[in-house]
Protein backbone atom coordinates (compact mmCIF):
# COMPACT_ATOMS: atom_id res chain seq x y z
CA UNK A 1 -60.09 -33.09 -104.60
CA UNK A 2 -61.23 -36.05 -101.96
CA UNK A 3 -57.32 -36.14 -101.15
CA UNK A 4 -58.40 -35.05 -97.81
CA UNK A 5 -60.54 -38.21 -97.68
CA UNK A 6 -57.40 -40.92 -97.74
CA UNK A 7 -56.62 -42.74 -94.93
CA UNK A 8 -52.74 -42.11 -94.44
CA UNK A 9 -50.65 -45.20 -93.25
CA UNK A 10 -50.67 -45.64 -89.34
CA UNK A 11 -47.57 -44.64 -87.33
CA UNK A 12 -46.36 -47.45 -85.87
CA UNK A 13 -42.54 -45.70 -85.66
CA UNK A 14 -41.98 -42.81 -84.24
CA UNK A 15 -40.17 -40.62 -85.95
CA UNK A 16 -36.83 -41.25 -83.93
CA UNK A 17 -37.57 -44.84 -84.59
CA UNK A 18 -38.34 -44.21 -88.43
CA UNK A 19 -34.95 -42.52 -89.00
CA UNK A 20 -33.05 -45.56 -86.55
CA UNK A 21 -34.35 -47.96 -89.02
CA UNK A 22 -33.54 -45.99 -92.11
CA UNK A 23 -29.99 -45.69 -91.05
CA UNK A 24 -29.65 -49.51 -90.44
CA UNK A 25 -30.43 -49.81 -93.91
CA UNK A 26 -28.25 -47.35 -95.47
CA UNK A 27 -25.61 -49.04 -93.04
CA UNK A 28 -26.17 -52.42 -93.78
CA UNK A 29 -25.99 -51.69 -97.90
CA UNK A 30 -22.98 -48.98 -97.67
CA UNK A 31 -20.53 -52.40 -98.03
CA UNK A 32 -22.38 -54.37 -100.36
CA UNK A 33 -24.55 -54.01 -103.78
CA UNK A 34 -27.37 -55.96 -102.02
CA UNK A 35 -30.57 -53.79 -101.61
CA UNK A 36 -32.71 -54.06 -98.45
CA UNK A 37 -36.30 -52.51 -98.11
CA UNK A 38 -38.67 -52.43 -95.42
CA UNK A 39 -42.42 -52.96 -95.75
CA UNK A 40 -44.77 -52.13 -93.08
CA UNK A 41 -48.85 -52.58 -92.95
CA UNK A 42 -51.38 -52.82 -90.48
CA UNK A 43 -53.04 -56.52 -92.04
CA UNK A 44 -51.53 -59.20 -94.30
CA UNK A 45 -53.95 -58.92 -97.33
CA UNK A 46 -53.12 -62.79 -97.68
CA UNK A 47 -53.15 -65.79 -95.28
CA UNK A 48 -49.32 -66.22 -95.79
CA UNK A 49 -47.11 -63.45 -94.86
CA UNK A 50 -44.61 -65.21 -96.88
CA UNK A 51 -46.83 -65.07 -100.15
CA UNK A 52 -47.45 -61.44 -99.27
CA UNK A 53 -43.87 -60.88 -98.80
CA UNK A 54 -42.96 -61.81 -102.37
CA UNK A 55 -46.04 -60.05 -103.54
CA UNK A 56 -44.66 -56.95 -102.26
CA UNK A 57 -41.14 -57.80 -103.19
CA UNK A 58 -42.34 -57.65 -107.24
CA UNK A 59 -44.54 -54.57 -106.69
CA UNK A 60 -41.91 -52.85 -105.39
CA UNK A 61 -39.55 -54.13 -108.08
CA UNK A 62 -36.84 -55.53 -106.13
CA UNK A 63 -36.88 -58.52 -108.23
CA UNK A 64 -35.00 -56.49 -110.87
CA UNK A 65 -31.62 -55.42 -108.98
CA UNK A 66 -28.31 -56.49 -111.25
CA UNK A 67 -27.44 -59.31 -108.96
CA UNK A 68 -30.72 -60.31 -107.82
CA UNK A 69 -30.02 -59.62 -104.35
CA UNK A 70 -32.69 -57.52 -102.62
CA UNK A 71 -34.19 -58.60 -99.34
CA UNK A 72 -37.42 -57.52 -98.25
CA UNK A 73 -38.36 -57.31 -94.29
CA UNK A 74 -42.14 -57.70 -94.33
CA UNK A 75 -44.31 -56.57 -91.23
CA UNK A 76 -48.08 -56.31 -90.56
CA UNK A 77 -47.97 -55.01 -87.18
CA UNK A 78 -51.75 -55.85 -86.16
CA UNK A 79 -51.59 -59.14 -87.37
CA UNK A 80 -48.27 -59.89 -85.37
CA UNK A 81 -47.02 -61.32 -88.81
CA UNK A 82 -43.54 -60.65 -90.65
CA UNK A 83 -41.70 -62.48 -93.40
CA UNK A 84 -38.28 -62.00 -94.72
CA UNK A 85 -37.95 -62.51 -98.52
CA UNK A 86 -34.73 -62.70 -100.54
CA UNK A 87 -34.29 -62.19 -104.23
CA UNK A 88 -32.82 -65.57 -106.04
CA UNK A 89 -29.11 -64.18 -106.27
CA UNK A 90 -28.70 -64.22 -102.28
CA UNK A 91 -31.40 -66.91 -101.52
CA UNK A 92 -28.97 -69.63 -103.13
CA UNK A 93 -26.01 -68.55 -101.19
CA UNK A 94 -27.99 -68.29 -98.11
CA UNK A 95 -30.64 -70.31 -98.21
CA UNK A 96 -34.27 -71.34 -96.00
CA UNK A 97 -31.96 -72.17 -93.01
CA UNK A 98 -30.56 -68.21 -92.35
CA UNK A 99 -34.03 -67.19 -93.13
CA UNK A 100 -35.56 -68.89 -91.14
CA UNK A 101 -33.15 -68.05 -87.76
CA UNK A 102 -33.33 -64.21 -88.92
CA UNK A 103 -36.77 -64.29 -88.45
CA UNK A 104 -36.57 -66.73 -85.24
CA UNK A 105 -34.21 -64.17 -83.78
CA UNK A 106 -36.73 -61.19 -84.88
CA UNK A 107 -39.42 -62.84 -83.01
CA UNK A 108 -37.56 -63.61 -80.16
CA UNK A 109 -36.63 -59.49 -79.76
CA UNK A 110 -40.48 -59.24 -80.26
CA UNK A 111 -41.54 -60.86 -77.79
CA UNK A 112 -39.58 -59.41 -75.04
CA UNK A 113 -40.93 -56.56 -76.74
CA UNK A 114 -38.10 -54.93 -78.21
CA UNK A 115 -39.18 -53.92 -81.59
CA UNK A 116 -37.14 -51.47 -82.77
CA UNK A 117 -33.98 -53.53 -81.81
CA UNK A 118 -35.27 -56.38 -83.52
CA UNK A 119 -35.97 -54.86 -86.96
CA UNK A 120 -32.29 -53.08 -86.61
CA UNK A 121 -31.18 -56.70 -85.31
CA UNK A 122 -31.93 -58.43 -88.28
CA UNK A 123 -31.30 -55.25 -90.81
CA UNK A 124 -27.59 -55.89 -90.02
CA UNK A 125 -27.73 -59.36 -90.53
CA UNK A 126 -29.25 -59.39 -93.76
CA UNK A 127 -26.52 -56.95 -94.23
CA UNK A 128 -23.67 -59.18 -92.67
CA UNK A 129 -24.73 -61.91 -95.55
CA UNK A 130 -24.87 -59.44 -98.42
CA UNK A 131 -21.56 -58.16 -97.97
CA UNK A 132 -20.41 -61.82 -97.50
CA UNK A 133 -21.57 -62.32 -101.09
CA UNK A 134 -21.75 -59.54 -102.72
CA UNK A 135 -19.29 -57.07 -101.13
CA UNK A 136 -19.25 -53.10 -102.52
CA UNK A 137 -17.45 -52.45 -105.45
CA UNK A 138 -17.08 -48.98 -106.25
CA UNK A 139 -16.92 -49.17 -109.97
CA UNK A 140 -19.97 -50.22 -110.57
CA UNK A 141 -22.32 -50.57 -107.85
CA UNK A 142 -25.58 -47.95 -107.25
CA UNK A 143 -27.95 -47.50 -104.95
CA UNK A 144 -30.82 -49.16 -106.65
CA UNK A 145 -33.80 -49.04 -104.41
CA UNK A 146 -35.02 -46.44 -101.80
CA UNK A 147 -33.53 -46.92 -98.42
CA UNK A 148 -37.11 -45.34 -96.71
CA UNK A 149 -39.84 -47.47 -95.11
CA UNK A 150 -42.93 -47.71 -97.12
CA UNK A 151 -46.14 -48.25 -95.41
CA UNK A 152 -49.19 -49.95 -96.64
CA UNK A 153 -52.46 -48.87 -95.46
């Protein structure tokens, strides 16, 4: 009944950006088993996007993929924050140093304010890494996570 009463998420895509984003995911997992999501909110809820990040990653369940390797693209747009956070299985065979020059490289295309080109920028990477180490195999390998955006309030 106070349904009408929620606040629904703000837009920060447009729609053609939305779907551009979407597809960068379902690109960057159609060669691997790797899973990558994309979370979106207006305000980190905690100091560290980081800590938020893996917050997120474990309400979302991405902690429980087969090979532990789901990666997480955190952003809180009006807090000019973002995180990137990989699952254990692809965080040992990558490790803090690609992490850390994914997200250099995402801030970089942020501040010459190309946004959408960023996210897709680093989408493919992430990809690129997963399909490095954990390539496709079609025996056994499922989509295991959503491939949509999901926005926090």
């Amino acid at each position: 009944m106070f349904g009408i009463f929620k606040k629904s998420p703000k837009a920060y895509f447009s729609a053609e950006e939305n779907d551009a984003i979407v597809a960068a995911i379902r690109k960057a997992e159609q060669r691997t088993s790797g899973e990558v999501r994309v979370y979106v909110e207006g305000k980190c809820k905690l100091v560290n996007p980081v800590h938020r990040a893996k917050e997120i990653f474990v309400k979302l369940k991405m902690d429980q993929t087969d090979a532990r390797n789901g990666v997480l693209l955190y952003l809180a747009m009006e807090d000019r924050q973002l995180a990137v956070w990989g699952d254990d299985g692809i965080h040992q065979r990558v490790g803090d140093e690609f992490w850390n020059k994914e997200v250099a490289v995402m801030i970089s295309e942020f501040h010459q304010k190309h946004f959408l080109e960023g996210i897709v920028h680093i989408i493919g990477d992430i990809g690129e890494a997963l399909v490095t180490h954990f390539p496709y195999d079609a025996t056994r390998d499922k989509n295991e996570l959503p491939d949509d955006i999901v926005f926090g309030k």
